[in-house]
Protein backbone atom coordinates (compact mmCIF):
# COMPACT_ATOMS: atom_id res chain seq x y z
CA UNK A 1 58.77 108.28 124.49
CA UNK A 2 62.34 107.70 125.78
CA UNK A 3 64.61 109.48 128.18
CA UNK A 4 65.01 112.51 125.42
CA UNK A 5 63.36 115.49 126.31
CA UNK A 6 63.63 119.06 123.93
CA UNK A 7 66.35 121.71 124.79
CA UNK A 8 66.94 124.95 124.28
CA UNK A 9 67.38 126.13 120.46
CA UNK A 10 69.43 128.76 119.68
CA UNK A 11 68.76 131.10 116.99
CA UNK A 12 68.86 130.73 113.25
CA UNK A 13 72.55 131.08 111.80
CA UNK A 14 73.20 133.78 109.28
CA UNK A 15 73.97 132.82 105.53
CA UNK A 16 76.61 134.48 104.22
CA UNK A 17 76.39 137.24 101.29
CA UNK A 18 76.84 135.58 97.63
CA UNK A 19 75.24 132.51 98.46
CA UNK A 20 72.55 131.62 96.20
CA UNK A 21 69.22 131.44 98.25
CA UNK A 22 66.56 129.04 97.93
CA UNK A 23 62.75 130.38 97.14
CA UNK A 24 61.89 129.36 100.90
CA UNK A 25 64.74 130.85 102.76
CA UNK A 26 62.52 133.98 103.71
CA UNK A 27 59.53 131.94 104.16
CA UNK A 28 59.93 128.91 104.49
CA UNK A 29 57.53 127.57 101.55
CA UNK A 30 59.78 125.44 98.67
CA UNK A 31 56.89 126.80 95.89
CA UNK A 32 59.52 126.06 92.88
CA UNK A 33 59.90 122.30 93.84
CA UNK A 34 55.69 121.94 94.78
CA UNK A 35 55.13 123.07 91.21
CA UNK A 36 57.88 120.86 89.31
CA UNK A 37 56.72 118.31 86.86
CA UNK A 38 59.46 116.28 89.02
CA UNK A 39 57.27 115.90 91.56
CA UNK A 40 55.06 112.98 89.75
CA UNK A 41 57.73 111.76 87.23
CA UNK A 42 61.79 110.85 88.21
CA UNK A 43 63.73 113.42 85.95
CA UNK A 44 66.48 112.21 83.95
CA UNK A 45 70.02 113.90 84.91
CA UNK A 46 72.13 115.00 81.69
CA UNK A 47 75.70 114.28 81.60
CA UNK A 48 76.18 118.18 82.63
CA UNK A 49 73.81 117.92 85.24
CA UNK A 50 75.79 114.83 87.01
CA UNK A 51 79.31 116.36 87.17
CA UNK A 52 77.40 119.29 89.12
CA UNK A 53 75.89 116.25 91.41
CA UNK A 54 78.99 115.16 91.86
CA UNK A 55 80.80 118.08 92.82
CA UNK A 56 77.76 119.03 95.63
CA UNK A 57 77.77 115.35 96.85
CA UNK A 58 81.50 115.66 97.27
CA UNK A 59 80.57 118.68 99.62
CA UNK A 60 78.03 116.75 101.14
CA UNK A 61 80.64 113.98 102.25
CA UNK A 62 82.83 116.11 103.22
CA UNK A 63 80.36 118.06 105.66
CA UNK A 64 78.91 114.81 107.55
CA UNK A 65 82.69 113.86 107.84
CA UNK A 66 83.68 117.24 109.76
CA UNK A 67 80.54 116.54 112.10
CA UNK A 68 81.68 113.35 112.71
CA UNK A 69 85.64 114.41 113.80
CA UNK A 70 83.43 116.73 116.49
CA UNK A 71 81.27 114.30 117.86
CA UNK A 72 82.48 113.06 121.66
CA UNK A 73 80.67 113.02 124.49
CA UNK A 74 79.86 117.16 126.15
CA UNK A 75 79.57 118.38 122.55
CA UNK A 76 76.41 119.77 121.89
CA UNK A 77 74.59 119.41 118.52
CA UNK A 78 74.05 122.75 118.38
CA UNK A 79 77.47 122.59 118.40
CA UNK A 80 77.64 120.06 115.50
CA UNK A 81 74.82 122.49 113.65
CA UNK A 82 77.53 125.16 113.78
CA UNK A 83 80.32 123.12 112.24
CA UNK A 84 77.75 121.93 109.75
CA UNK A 85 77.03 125.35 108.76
CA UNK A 86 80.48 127.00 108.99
CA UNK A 87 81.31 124.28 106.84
CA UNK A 88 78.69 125.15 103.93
CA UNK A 89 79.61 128.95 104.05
CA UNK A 90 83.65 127.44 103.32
CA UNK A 91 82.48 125.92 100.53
CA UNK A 92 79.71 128.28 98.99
CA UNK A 93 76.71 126.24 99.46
CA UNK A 94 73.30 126.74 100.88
CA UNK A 95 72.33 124.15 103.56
CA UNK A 96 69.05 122.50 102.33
CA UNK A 97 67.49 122.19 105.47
CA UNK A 98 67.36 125.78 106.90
CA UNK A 99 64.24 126.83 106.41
CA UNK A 100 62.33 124.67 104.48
CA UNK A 101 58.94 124.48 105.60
CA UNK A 102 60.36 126.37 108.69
CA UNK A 103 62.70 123.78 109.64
CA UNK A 104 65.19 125.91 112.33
CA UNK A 105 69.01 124.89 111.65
CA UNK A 106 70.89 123.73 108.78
CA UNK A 107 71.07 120.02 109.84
CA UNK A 108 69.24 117.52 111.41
CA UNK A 109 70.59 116.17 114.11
CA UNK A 110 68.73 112.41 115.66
CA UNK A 111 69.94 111.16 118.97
CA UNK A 112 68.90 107.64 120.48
CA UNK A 113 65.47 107.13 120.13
CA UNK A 114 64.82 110.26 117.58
CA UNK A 115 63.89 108.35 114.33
CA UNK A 116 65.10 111.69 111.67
CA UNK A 117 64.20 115.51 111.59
CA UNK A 118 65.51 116.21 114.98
CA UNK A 119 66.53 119.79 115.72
CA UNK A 120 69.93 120.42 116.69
CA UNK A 121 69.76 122.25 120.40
CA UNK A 122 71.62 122.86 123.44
CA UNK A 123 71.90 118.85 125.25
CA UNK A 124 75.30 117.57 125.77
CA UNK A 125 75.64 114.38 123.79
CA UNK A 126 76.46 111.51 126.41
CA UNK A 127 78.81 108.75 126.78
CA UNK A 128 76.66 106.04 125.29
CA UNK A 129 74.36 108.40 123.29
CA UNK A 130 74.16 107.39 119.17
CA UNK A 131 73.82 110.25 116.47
CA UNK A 132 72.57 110.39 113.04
CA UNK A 133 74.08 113.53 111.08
CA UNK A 134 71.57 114.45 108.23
CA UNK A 135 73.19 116.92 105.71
CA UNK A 136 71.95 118.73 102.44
CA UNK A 137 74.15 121.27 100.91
CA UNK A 138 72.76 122.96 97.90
CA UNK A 139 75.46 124.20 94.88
CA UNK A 140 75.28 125.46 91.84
CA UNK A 141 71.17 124.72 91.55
CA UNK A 142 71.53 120.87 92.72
CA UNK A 143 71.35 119.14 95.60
CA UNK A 144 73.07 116.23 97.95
CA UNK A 145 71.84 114.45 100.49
CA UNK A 146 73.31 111.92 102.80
CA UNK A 147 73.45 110.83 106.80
CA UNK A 148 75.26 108.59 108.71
CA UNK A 149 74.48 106.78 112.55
CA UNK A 150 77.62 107.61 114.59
CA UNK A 151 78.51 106.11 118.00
CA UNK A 152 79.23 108.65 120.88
CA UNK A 153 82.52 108.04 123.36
CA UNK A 154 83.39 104.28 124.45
CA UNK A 155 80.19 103.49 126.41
CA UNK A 156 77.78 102.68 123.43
CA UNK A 157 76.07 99.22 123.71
CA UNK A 158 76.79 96.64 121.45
CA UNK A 159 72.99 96.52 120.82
CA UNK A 160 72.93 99.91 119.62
CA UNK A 161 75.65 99.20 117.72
CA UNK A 162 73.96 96.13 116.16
CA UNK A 163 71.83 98.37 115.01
CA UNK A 164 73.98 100.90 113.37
CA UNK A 165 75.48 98.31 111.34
CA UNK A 166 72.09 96.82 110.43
CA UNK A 167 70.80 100.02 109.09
CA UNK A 168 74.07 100.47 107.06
CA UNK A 169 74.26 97.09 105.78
CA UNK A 170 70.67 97.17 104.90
CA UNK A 171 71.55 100.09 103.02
CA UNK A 172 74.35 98.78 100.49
CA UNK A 173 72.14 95.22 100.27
CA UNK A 174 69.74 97.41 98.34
CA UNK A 175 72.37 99.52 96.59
CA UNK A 176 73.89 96.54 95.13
CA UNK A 177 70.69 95.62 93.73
CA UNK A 178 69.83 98.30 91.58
CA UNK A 179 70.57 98.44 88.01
CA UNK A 180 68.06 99.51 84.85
CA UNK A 181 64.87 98.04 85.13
CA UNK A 182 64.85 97.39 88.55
CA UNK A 183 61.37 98.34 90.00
CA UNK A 184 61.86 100.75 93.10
CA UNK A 185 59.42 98.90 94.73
CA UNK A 186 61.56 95.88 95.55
CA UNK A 187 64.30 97.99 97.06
CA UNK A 188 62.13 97.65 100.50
CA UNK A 189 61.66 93.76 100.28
CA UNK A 190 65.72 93.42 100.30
CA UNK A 191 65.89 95.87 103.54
CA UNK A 192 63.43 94.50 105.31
CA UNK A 193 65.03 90.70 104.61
CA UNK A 194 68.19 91.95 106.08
CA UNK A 195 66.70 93.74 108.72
CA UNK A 196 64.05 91.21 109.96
CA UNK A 197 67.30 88.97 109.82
CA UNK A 198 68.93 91.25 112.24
CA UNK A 199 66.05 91.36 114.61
CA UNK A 200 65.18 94.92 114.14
CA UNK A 201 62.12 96.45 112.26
CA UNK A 202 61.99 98.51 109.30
CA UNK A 203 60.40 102.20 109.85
CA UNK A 204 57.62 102.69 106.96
CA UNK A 205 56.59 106.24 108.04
CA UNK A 206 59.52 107.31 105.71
CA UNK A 207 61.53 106.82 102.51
CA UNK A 208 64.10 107.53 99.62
CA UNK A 209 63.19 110.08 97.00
CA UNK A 210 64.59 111.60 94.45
CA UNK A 211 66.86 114.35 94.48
CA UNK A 212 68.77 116.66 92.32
CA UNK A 213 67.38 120.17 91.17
CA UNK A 214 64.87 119.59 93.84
CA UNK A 215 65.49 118.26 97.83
CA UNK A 216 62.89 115.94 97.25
CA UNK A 217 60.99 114.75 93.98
CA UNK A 218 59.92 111.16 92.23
CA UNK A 219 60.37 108.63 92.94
CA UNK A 220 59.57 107.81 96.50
CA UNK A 221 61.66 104.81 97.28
CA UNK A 222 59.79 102.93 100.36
CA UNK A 223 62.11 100.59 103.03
CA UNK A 224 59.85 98.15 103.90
CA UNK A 225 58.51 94.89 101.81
CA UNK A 226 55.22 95.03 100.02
CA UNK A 227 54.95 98.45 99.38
CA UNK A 228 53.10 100.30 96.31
CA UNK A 229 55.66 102.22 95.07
CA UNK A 230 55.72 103.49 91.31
CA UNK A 231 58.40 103.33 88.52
CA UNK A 232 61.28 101.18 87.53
CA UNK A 233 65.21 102.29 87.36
CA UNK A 234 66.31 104.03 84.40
CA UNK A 235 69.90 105.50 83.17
CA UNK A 236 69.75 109.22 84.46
CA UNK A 237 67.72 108.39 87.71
CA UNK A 238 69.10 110.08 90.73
CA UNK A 239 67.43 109.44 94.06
CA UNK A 240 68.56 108.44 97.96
CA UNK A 241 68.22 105.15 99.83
CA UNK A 242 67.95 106.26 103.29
CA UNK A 243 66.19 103.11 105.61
CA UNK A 244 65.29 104.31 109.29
CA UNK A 245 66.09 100.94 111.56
CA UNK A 246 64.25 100.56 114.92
CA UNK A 247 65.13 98.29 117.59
CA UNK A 248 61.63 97.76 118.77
CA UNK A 249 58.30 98.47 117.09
CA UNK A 250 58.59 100.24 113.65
CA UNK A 251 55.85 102.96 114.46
CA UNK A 252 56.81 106.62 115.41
CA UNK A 253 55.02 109.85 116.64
CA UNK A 254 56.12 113.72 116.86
CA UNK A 255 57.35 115.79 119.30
CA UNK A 256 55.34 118.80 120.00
CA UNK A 257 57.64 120.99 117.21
CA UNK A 258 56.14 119.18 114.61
CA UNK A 259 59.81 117.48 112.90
CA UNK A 260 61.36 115.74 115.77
CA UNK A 261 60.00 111.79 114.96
CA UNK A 262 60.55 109.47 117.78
CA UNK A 263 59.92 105.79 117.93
CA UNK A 264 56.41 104.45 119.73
CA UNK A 265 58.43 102.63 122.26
CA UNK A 266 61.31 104.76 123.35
CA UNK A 267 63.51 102.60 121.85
CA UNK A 268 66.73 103.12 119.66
CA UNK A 269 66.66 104.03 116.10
CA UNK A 270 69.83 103.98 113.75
CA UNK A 271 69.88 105.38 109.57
CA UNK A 272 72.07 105.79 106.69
CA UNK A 273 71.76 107.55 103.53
CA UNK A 274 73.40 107.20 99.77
CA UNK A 275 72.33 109.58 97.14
CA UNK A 276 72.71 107.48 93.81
CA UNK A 277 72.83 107.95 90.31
CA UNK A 278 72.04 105.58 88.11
CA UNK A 279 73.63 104.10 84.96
CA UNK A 280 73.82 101.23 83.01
CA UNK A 281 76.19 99.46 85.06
CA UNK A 282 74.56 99.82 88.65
CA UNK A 283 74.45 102.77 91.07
CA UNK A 284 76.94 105.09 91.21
CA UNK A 285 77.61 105.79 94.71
CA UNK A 286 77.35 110.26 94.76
CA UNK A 287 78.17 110.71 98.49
CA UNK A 288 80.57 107.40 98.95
CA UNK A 289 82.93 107.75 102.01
CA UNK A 290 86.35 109.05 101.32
CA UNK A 291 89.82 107.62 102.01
CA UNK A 292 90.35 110.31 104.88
CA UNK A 293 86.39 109.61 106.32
CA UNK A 294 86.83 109.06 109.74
CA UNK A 295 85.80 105.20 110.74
CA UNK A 296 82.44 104.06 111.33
CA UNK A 297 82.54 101.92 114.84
CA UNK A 298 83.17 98.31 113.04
CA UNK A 299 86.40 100.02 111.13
CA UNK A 300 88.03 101.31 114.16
CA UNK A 301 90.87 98.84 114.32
CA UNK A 302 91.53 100.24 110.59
CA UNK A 303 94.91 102.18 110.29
CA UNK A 304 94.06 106.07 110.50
CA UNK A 305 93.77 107.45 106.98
CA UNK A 306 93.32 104.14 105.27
CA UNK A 307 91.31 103.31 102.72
CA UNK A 308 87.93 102.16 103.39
CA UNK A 309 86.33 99.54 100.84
CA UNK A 310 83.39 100.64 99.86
CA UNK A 311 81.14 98.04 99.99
């Protein structure tokens, strides 16, 4: 729909001996998480349970940072794929994405106008390109899950990167709004407010969901206003936030490989993810940035290795 046209995919990167593999490694089918009770009702996470969130989560930061330090303009994201993946076998930890339901690499990889799922390959990012990094380690039987919209070498638009920011602002709007009781239904009228605001739309082909034992189980957490979704907040609840911002129209279609979503009109699309857990106090951001994350483009005049607030 835009200038972005499929490259050349190299093939799938071995998984190193001792690491615990997923029922759909060999075939691709996740039959353990199909057949969960999870699936129709948000499981509550036991005290145990969250320190093992915690410590994936942690890896999960810590991969989409060392993507990030990689990302300039002539580096492929095939060649961020292979970071992302070295980087799992260093710590132990399956990557959620290879494989399941066939997907081809171990992270997802969404340049300009590719709205999520896109497949890392053999293109040369471009002065002026954006990137979302999508990443999904699996440890110790639980799962992270977070992504971040990064800007690629000094030639970057400032629309673009209006749009980056929306998307991330939009994202800790809603965070900041959830507590017990909160119905997950309203998280999409508070994105779409700050979004609309922004002059952007909201992409409803996709949403949060929950997330834990399983890479993805109840709730579904819709982005846009007015949607159906079921169940309210509880203590125990742990589940992502992940709105897809489009500068144009909101609507998307597939590439012919069946993941890679693009929007309608060609047009850029920006995302961030959080994977929460929920107590009585608020949302406990999992996969917060770190002092030592490198800057998002709006902190760049922040002194290396500083702190970033998070917000």
């Amino acid at each position: 729909t835009g200038s972005l046209r499929p490259y050349r995919v190299s093939p799938r990167r071995p998984v190193a001996e001792g690491i615990l593999l997923p029922d759909y490694a060999a075939d691709g089918d996740p039959r353990a998480e199909q057949a969960a009770p999870a699936r129709s009702t948000p499981p509550v996470v036991s005290a145990a349970q969250a320190e093992k969130l915690r410590a994936v989560c942690r890896m999960g930061r810590e991969i989409v940072d060392a993507a990030h330090r990689v990302i300039k303009p002539g580096v492929t994201t095939d060649e961020i794929d292979r970071v992302v993946h070295d980087k799992h076998m260093e710590f132990g930890a399956y990557p959620a994405p290879l494989n399941y339901h066939n997907f081809p690499k171990s992270v997802c990889t969404s340049v300009n106008e590719v709205v999520c799922h896109g497949i890392p390959d053999m293109r040369q990012l471009e002065d002026g390109d954006i990137v979302n990094i999508d990443v999904s380690p699996i440890f110790d039987g639980f799962h992270a899950d977070l992504n971040e919209t990064f800007c690629v070498g000094p030639g970057v638009t400032q629309k673009k990167k209006d749009l980056i920011k929306a998307s991330h602002d939009s994202l800790m709007k809603a965070i900041d709004a959830c507590k017990p009781g909160f119905f997950y239904r309203d998280v999409g009228g508070i994105i779409t407010s700050h979004i609309n605001g922004c002059g952007f739309a909201v992409d409803k082909t996709y949403c949060g969901h929950g997330v834990g034992e399983y890479f993805h189980c109840a709730p579904n957490i819709p982005h846009y206003a007015g949607n159906k979704a079921k169940f309210v907040m509880k203590v125990g609840h742990c589940f992502t936030i992940e709105p897809m911002i489009n500068t144009g129209t909101w609507k998307d279609v597939h590439w012919a490989d069946g993941w890679t979503a693009v929007t309608k009109d060609g047009k850029p699309s920006a995302q961030f993810e959080h994977q929460l857990l929920m107590h009585e106090s608020g949302a406990e951001i999992l996969t917060a940035r770190l002092p030592t994350s490198p800057p998002l483009w709006w902190e760049e005049g922040a002194q290396p290795g500083a702190a970033t607030p998070v917000l």
